[in-house]
PDB file of N, CA and C in Angstrom:
ATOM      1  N   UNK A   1      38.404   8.936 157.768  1.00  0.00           N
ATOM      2  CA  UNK A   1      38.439   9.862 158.879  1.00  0.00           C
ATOM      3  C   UNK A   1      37.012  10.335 159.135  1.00  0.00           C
ATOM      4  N   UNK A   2      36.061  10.416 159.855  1.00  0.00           N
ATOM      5  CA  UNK A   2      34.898  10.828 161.135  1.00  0.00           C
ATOM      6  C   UNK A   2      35.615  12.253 161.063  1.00  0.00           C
ATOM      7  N   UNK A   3      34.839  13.360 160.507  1.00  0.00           N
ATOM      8  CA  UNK A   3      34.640  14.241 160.753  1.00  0.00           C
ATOM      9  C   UNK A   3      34.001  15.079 161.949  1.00  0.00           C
ATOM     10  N   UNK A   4      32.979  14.429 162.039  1.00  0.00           N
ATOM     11  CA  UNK A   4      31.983  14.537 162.998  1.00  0.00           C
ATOM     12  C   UNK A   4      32.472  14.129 164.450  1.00  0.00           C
ATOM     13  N   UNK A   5      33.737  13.085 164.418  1.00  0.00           N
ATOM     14  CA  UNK A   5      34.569  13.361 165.690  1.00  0.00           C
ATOM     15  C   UNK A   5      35.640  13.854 165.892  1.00  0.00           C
ATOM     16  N   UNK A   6      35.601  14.954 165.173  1.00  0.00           N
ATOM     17  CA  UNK A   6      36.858  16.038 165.522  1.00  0.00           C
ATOM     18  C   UNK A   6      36.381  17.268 166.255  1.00  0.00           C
ATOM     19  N   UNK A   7      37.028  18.425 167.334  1.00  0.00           N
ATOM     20  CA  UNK A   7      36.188  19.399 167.861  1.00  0.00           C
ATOM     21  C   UNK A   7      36.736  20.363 166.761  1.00  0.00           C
ATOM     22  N   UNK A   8      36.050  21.409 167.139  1.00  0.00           N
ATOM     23  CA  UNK A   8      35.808  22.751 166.256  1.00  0.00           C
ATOM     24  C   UNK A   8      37.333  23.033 165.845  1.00  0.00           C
ATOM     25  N   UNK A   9      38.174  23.431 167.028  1.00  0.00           N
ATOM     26  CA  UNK A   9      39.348  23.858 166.781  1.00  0.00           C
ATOM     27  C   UNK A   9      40.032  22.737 165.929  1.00  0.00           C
ATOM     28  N   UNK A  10      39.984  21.600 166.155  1.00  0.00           N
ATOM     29  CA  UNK A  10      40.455  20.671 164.905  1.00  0.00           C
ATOM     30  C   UNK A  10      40.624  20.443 163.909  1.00  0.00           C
ATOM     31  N   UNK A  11      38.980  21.108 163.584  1.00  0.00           N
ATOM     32  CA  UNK A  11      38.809  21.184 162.579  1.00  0.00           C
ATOM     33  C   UNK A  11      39.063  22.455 161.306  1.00  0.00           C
ATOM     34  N   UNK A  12      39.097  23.685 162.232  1.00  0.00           N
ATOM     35  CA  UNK A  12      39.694  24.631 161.671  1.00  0.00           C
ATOM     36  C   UNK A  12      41.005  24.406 161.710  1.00  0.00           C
ATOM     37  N   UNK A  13      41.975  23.479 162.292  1.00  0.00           N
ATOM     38  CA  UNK A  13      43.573  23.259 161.658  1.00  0.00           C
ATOM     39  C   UNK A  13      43.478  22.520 160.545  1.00  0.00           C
ATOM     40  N   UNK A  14      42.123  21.814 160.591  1.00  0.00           N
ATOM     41  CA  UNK A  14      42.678  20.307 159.643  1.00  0.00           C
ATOM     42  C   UNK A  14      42.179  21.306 157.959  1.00  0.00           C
ATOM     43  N   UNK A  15      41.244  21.938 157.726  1.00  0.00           N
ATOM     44  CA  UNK A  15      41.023  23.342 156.697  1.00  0.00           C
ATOM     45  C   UNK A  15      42.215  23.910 156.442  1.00  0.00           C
ATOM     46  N   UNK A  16      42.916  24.478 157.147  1.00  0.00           N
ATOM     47  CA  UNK A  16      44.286  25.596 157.102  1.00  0.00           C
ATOM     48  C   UNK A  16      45.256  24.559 156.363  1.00  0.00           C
ATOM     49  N   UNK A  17      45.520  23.174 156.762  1.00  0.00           N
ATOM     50  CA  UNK A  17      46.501  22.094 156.753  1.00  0.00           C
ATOM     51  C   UNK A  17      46.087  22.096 155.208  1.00  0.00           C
ATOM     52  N   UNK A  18      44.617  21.477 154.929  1.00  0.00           N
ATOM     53  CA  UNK A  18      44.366  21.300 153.739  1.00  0.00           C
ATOM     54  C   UNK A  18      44.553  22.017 152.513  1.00  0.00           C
ATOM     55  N   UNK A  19      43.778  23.573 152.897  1.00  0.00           N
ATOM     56  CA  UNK A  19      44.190  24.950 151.702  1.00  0.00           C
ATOM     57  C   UNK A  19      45.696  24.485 151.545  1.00  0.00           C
ATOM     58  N   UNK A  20      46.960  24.634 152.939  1.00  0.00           N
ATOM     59  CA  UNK A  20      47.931  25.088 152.963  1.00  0.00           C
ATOM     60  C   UNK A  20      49.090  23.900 151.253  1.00  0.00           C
ATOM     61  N   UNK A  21      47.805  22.587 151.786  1.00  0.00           N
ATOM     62  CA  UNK A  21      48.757  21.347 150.900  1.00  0.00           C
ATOM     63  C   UNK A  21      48.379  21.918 149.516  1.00  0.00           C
ATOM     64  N   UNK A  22      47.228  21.725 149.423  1.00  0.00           N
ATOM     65  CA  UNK A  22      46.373  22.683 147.902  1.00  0.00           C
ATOM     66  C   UNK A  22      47.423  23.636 147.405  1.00  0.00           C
ATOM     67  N   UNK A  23      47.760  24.576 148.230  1.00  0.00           N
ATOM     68  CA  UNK A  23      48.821  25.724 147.297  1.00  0.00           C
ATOM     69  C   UNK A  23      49.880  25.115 147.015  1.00  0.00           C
ATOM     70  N   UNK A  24      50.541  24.242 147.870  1.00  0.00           N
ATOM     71  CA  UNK A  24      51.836  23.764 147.666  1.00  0.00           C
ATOM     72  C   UNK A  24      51.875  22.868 146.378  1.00  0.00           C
ATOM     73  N   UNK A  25      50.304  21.555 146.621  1.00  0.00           N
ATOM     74  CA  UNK A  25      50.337  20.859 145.127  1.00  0.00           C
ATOM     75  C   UNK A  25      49.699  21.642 143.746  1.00  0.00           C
ATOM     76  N   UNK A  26      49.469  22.938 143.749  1.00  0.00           N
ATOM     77  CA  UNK A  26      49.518  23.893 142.823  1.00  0.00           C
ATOM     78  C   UNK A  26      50.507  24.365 142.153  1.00  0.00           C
ATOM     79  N   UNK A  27      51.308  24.424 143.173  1.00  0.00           N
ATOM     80  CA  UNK A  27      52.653  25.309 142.716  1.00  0.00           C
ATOM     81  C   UNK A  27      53.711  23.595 142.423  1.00  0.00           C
ATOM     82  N   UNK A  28      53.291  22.797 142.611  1.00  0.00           N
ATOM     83  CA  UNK A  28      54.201  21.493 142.031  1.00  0.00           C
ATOM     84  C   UNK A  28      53.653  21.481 140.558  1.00  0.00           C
ATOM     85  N   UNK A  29      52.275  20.762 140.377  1.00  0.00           N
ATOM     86  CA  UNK A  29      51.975  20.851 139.468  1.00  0.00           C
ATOM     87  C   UNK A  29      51.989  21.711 138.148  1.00  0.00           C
ATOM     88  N   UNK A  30      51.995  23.251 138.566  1.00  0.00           N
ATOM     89  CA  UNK A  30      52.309  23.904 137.354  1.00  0.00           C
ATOM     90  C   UNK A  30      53.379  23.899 137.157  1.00  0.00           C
ATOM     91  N   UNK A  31      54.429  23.630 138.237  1.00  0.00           N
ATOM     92  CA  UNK A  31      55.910  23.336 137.620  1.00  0.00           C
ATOM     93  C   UNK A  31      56.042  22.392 136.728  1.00  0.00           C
ATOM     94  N   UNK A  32      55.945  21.391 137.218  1.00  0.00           N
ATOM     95  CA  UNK A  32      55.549  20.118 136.400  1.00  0.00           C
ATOM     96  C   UNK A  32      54.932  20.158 134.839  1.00  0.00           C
ATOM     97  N   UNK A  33      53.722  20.788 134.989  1.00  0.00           N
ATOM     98  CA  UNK A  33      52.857  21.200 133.382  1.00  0.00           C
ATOM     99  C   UNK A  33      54.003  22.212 132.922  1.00  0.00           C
ATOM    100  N   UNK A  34      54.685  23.521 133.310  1.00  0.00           N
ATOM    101  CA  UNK A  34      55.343  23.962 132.103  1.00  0.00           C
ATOM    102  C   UNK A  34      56.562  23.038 131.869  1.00  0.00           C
ATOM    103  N   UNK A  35      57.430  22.613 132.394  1.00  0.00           N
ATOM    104  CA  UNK A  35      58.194  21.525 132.317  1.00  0.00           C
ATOM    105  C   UNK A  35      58.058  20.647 130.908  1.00  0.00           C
ATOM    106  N   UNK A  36      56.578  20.252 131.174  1.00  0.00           N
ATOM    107  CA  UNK A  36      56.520  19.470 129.749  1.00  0.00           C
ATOM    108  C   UNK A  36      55.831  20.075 128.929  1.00  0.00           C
ATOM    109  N   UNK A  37      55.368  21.379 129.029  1.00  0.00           N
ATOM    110  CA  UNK A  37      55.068  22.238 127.338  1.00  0.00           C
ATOM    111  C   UNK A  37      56.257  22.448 126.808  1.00  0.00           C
ATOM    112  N   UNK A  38      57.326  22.790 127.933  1.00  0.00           N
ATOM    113  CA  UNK A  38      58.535  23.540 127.287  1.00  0.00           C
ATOM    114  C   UNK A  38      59.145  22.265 126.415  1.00  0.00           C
ATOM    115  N   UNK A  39      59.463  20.791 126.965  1.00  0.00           N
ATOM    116  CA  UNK A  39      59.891  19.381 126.376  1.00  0.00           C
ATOM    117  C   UNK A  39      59.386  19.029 124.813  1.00  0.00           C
ATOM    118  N   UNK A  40      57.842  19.231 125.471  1.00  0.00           N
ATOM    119  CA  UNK A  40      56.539  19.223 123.906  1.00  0.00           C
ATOM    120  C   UNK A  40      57.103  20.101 123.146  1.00  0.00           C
ATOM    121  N   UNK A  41      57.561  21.410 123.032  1.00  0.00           N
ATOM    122  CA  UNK A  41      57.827  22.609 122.202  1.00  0.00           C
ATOM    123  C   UNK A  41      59.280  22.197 121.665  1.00  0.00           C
ATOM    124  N   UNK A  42      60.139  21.536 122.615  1.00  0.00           N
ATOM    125  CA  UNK A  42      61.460  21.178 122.075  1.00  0.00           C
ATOM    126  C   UNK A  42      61.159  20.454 120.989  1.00  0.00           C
ATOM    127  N   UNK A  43      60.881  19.371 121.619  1.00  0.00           N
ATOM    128  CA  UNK A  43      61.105  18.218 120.711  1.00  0.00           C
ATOM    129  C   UNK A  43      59.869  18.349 119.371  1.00  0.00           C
ATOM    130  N   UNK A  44      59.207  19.161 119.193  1.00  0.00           N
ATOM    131  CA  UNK A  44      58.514  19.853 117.913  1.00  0.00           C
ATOM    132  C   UNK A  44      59.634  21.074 116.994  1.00  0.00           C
ATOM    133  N   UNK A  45      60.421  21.247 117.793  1.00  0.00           N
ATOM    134  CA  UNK A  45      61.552  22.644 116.958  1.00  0.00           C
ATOM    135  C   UNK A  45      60.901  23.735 117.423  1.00  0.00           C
ATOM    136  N   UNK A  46      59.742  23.866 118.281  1.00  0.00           N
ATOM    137  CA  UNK A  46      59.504  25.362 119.145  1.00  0.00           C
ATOM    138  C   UNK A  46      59.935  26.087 120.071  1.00  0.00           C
ATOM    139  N   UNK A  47      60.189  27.406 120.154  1.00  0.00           N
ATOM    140  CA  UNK A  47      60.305  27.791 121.370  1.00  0.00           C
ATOM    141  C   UNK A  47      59.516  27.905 121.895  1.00  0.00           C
ATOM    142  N   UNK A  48      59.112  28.393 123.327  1.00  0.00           N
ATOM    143  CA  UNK A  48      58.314  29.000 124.168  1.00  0.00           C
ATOM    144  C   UNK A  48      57.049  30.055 123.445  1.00  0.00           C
ATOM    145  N   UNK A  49      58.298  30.889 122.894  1.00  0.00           N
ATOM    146  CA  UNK A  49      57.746  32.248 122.474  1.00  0.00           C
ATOM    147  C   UNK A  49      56.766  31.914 121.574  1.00  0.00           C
ATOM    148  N   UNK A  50      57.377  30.899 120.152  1.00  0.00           N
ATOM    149  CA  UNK A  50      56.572  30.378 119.221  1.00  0.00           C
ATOM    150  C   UNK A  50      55.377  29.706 120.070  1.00  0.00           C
ATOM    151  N   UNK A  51      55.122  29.503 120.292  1.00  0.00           N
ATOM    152  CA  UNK A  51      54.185  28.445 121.107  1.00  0.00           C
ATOM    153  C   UNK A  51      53.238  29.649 121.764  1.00  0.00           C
ATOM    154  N   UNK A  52      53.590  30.430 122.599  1.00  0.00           N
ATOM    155  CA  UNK A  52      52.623  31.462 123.010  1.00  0.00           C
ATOM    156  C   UNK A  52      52.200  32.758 122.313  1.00  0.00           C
ATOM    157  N   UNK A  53      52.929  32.784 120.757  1.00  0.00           N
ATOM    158  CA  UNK A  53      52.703  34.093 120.313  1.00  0.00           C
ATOM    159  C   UNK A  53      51.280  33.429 119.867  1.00  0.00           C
ATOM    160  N   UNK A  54      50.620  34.837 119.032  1.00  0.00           N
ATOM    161  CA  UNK A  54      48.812  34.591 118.705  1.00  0.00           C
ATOM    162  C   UNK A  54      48.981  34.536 117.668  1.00  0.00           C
ATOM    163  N   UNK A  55      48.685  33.722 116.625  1.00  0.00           N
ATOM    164  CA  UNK A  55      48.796  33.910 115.542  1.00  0.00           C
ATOM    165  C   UNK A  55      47.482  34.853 114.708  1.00  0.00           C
ATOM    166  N   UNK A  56      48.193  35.675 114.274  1.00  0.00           N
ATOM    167  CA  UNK A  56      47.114  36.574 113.582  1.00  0.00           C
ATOM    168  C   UNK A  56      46.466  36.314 112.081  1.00  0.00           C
ATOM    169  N   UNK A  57      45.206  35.792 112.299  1.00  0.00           N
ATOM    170  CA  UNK A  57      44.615  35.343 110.786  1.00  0.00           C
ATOM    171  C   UNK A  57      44.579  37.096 110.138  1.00  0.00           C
ATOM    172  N   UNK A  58      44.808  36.812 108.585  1.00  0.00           N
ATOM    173  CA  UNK A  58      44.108  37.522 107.926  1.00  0.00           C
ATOM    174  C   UNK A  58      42.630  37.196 107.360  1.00  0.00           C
ATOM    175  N   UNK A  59      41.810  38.234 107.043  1.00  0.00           N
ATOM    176  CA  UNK A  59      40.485  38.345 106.962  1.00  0.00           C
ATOM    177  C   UNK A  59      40.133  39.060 105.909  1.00  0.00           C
ATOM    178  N   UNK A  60      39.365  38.266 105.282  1.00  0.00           N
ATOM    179  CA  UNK A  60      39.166  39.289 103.617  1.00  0.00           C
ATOM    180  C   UNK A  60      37.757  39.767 104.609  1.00  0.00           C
ATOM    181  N   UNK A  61      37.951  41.663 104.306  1.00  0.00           N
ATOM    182  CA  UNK A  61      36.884  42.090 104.562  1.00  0.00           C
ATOM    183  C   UNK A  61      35.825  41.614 103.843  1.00  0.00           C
ATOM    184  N   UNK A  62      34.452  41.998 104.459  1.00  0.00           N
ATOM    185  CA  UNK A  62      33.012  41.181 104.368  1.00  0.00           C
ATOM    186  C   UNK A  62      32.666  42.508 103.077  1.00  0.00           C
ATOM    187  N   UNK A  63      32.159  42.164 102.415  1.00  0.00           N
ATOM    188  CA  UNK A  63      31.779  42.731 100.826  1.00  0.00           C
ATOM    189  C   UNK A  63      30.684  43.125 101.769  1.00  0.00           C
ATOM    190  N   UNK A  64      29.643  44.726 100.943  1.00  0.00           N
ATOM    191  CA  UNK A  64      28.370  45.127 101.556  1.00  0.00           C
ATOM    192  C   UNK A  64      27.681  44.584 100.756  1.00  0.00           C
ATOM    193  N   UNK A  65      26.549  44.320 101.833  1.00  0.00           N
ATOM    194  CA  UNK A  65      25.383  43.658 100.809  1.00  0.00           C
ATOM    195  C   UNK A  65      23.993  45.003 100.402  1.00  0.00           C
ATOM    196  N   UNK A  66      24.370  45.904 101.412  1.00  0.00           N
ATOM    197  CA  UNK A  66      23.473  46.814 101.874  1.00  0.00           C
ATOM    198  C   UNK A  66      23.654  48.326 101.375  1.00  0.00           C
ATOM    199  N   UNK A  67      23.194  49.521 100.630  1.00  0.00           N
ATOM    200  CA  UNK A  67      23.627  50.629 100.492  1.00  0.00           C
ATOM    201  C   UNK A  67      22.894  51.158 100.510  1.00  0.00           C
ATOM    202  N   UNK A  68      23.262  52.971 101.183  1.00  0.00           N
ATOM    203  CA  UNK A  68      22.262  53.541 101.201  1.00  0.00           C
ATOM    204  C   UNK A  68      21.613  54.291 100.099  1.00  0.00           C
ATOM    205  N   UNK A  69      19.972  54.361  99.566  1.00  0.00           N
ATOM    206  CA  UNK A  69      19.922  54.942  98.408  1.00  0.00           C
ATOM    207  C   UNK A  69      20.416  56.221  98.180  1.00  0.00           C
ATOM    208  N   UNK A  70      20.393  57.076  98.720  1.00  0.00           N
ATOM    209  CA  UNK A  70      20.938  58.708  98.704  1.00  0.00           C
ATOM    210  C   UNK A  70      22.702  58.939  98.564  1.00  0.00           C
ATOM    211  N   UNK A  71      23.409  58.421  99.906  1.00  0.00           N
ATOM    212  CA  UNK A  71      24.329  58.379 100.023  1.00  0.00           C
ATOM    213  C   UNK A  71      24.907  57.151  99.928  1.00  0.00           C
ATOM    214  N   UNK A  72      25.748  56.970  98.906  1.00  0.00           N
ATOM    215  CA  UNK A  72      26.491  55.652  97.927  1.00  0.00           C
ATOM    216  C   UNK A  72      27.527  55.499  99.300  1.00  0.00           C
ATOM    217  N   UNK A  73      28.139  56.326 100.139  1.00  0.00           N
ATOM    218  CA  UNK A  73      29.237  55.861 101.022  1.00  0.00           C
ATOM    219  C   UNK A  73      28.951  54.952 102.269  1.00  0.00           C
ATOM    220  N   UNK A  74      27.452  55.090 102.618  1.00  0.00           N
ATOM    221  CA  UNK A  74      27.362  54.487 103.697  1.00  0.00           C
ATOM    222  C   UNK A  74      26.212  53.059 103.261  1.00  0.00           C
ATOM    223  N   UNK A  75      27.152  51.847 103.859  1.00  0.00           N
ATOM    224  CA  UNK A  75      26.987  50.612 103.339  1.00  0.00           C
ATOM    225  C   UNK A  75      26.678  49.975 104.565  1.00  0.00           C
ATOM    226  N   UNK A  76      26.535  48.624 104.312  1.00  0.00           N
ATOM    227  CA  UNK A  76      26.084  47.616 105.630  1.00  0.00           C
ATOM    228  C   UNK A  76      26.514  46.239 104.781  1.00  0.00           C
ATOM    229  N   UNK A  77      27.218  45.303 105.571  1.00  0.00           N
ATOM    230  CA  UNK A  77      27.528  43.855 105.395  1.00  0.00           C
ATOM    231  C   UNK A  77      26.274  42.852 105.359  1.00  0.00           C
ATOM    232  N   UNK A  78      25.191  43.526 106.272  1.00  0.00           N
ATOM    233  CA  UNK A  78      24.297  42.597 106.740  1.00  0.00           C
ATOM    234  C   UNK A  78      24.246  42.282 108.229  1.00  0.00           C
ATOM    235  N   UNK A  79      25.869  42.177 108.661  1.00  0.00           N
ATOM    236  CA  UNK A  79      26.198  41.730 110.066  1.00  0.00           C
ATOM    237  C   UNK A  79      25.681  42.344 111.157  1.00  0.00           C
ATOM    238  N   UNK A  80      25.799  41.750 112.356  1.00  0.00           N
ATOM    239  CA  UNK A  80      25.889  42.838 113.277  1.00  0.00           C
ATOM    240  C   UNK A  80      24.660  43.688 113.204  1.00  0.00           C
ATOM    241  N   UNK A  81      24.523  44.770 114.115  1.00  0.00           N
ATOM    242  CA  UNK A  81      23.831  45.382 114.834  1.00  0.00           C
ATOM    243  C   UNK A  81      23.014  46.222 113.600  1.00  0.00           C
ATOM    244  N   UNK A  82      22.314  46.738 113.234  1.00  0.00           N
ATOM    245  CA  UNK A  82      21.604  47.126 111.663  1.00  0.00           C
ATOM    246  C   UNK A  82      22.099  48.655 112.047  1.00  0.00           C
ATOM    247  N   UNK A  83      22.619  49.364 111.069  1.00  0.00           N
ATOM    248  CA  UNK A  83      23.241  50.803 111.243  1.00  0.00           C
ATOM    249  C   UNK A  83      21.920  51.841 111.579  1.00  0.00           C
ATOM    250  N   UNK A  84      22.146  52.787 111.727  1.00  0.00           N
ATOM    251  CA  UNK A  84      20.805  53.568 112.217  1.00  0.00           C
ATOM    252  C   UNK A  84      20.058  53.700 110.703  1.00  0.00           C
ATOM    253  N   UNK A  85      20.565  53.958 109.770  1.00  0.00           N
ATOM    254  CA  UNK A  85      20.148  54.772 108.634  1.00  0.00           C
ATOM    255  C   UNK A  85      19.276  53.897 108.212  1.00  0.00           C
ATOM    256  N   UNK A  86      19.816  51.874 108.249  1.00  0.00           N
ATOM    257  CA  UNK A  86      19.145  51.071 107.893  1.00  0.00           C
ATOM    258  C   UNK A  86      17.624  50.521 108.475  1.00  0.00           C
ATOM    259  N   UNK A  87      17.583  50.931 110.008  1.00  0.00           N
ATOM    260  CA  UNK A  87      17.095  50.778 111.436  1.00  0.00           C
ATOM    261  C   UNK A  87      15.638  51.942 110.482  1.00  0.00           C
ATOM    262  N   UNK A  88      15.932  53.532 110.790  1.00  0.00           N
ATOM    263  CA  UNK A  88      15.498  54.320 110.100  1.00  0.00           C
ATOM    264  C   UNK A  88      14.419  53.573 108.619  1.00  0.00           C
ATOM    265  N   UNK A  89      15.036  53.481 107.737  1.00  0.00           N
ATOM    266  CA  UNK A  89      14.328  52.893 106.379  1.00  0.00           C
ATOM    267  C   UNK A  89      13.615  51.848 106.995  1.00  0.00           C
ATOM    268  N   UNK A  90      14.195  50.893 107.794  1.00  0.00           N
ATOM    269  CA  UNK A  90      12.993  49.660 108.115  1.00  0.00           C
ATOM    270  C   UNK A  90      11.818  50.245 108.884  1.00  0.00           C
ATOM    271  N   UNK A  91      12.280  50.931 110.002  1.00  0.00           N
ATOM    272  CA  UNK A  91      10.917  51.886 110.596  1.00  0.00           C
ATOM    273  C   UNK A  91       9.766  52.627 109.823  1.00  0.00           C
ATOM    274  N   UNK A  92      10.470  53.157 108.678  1.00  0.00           N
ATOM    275  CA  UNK A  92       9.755  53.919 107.864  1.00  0.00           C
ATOM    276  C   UNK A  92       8.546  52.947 107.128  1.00  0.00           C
ATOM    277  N   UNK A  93       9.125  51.836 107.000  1.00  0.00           N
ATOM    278  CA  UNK A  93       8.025  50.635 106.654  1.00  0.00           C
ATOM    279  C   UNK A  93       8.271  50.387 105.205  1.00  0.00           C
ATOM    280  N   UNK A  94       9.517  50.499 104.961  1.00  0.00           N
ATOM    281  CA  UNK A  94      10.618  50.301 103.597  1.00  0.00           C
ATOM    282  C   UNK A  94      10.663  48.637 103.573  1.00  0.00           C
ATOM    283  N   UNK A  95      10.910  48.180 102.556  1.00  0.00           N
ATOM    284  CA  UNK A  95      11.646  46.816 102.757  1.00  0.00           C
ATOM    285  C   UNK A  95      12.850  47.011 102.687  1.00  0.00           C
ATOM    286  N   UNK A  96      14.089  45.944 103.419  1.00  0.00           N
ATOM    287  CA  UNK A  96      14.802  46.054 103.694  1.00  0.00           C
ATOM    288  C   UNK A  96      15.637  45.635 102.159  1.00  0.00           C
ATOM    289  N   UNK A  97      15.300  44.564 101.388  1.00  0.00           N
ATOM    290  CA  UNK A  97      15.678  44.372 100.452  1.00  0.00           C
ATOM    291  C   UNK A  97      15.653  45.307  99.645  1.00  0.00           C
ATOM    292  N   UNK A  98      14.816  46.340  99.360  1.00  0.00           N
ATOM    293  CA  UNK A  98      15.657  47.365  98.299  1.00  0.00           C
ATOM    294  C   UNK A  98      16.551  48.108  98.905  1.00  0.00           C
ATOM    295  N   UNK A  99      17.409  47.943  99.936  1.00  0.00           N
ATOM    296  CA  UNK A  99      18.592  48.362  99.983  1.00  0.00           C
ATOM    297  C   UNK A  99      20.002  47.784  99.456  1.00  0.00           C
ATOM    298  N   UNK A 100      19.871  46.468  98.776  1.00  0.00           N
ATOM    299  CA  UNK A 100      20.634  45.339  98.679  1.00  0.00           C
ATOM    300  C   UNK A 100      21.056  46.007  97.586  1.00  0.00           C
ATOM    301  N   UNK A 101      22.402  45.803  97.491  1.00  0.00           N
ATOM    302  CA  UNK A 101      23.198  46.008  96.164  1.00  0.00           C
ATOM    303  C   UNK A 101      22.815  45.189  94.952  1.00  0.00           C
TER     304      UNK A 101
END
Protein backbone atom coordinates (compact mmCIF):
# COMPACT_ATOMS: atom_id res chain seq x y z
CA UNK A 1 0.00 0.00 0.00
CA UNK A 2 1.47 3.87 -1.19
CA UNK A 3 0.91 5.81 1.61
CA UNK A 4 1.85 8.78 0.04
CA UNK A 5 -1.29 8.19 -2.21
CA UNK A 6 -3.82 8.37 0.24
CA UNK A 7 -5.40 12.08 1.21
CA UNK A 8 -5.22 13.34 4.72
CA UNK A 9 -8.68 12.30 5.71
CA UNK A 10 -7.73 8.71 4.64
CA UNK A 11 -5.35 8.59 6.28
CA UNK A 12 -6.58 9.60 9.60
CA UNK A 13 -9.34 6.59 9.10
CA UNK A 14 -6.76 4.19 8.02
CA UNK A 15 -4.77 5.21 11.97
CA UNK A 16 -8.26 4.93 13.87
CA UNK A 17 -8.91 1.41 11.74
CA UNK A 18 -5.41 0.41 12.76
CA UNK A 19 -5.25 1.47 16.81
CA UNK A 20 -8.98 0.17 16.62
CA UNK A 21 -7.56 -3.69 15.21
CA UNK A 22 -4.46 -3.30 17.81
CA UNK A 23 -7.00 -3.24 20.83
CA UNK A 24 -9.10 -5.88 19.52
CA UNK A 25 -5.77 -8.21 18.73
CA UNK A 26 -4.78 -7.30 22.39
CA UNK A 27 -7.67 -8.30 23.96
CA UNK A 28 -7.52 -11.81 21.71
CA UNK A 29 -4.22 -12.42 22.55
CA UNK A 30 -4.27 -12.04 26.26
CA UNK A 31 -7.18 -14.25 26.15
CA UNK A 32 -5.37 -16.65 24.44
CA UNK A 33 -1.94 -16.24 26.81
CA UNK A 34 -4.09 -16.76 30.07
CA UNK A 35 -5.84 -19.68 28.47
CA UNK A 36 -2.59 -21.43 28.32
CA UNK A 37 -0.96 -20.38 31.75
CA UNK A 38 -4.12 -21.60 33.25
CA UNK A 39 -3.60 -25.34 30.86
CA UNK A 40 0.43 -24.97 31.85
CA UNK A 41 -0.70 -24.69 35.68
CA UNK A 42 -3.19 -27.66 35.18
CA UNK A 43 -1.38 -29.99 33.75
CA UNK A 44 1.70 -29.19 36.42
CA UNK A 45 -1.07 -29.81 39.56
CA UNK A 46 -1.28 -25.79 39.95
CA UNK A 47 -3.74 -23.52 40.49
CA UNK A 48 -3.88 -20.07 39.35
CA UNK A 49 -3.47 -18.82 42.81
CA UNK A 50 -0.33 -21.14 43.30
CA UNK A 51 1.19 -19.84 40.31
CA UNK A 52 0.65 -16.08 41.17
CA UNK A 53 1.22 -16.14 44.90
CA UNK A 54 5.07 -14.59 45.77
CA UNK A 55 6.88 -16.81 47.26
CA UNK A 56 8.50 -15.43 50.30
CA UNK A 57 12.30 -16.36 50.81
CA UNK A 58 13.56 -16.45 54.21
CA UNK A 59 16.77 -14.48 54.95
CA UNK A 60 19.28 -15.12 57.62
CA UNK A 61 19.88 -11.64 58.83
CA UNK A 62 23.38 -10.10 57.73
CA UNK A 63 25.75 -10.55 60.99
CA UNK A 64 27.49 -6.79 61.88
CA UNK A 65 30.71 -6.40 60.83
CA UNK A 66 30.84 -2.85 62.29
CA UNK A 67 30.35 -1.50 66.08
CA UNK A 68 30.29 1.40 67.65
CA UNK A 69 33.22 1.92 70.17
CA UNK A 70 31.19 3.74 72.98
CA UNK A 71 27.85 2.39 72.36
CA UNK A 72 27.92 -1.64 71.92
CA UNK A 73 24.05 -1.28 70.48
CA UNK A 74 24.60 0.52 67.48
CA UNK A 75 26.17 -1.75 64.72
CA UNK A 76 26.58 -1.68 60.86
CA UNK A 77 26.58 -4.84 58.36
CA UNK A 78 28.87 -2.98 56.10
CA UNK A 79 25.88 -2.63 53.59
CA UNK A 80 24.19 0.05 52.34
CA UNK A 81 24.36 3.61 53.00
CA UNK A 82 27.30 4.06 56.03
CA UNK A 83 25.15 5.05 59.32
CA UNK A 84 25.86 8.62 60.46
CA UNK A 85 27.88 7.62 63.57
CA UNK A 86 30.11 5.58 61.09
CA UNK A 87 30.06 8.62 58.33
CA UNK A 88 31.05 10.83 61.65
CA UNK A 89 34.29 8.49 62.78
CA UNK A 90 35.40 8.35 59.04
CA UNK A 91 35.21 12.27 58.86
CA UNK A 92 36.97 12.54 61.98
CA UNK A 93 39.92 10.88 60.03
CA UNK A 94 39.45 7.45 62.07
CA UNK A 95 40.02 4.33 60.11
CA UNK A 96 37.19 2.65 59.36
CA UNK A 97 38.59 -0.72 60.27
CA UNK A 98 38.87 -0.19 63.91
CA UNK A 99 35.34 -0.28 64.00
CA UNK A 100 35.19 -3.97 62.81
CA UNK A 101 34.19 -6.48 65.27
Amino acid sequence: MDLSKLEFTELVALKSDVENEIKRREVEEKSKAKKQIIELARAYGLSVEEVLSKAVAVRKPVEAKYRHPENNELTWTGRGRKPAWVQSWVDGGKALQDLMI
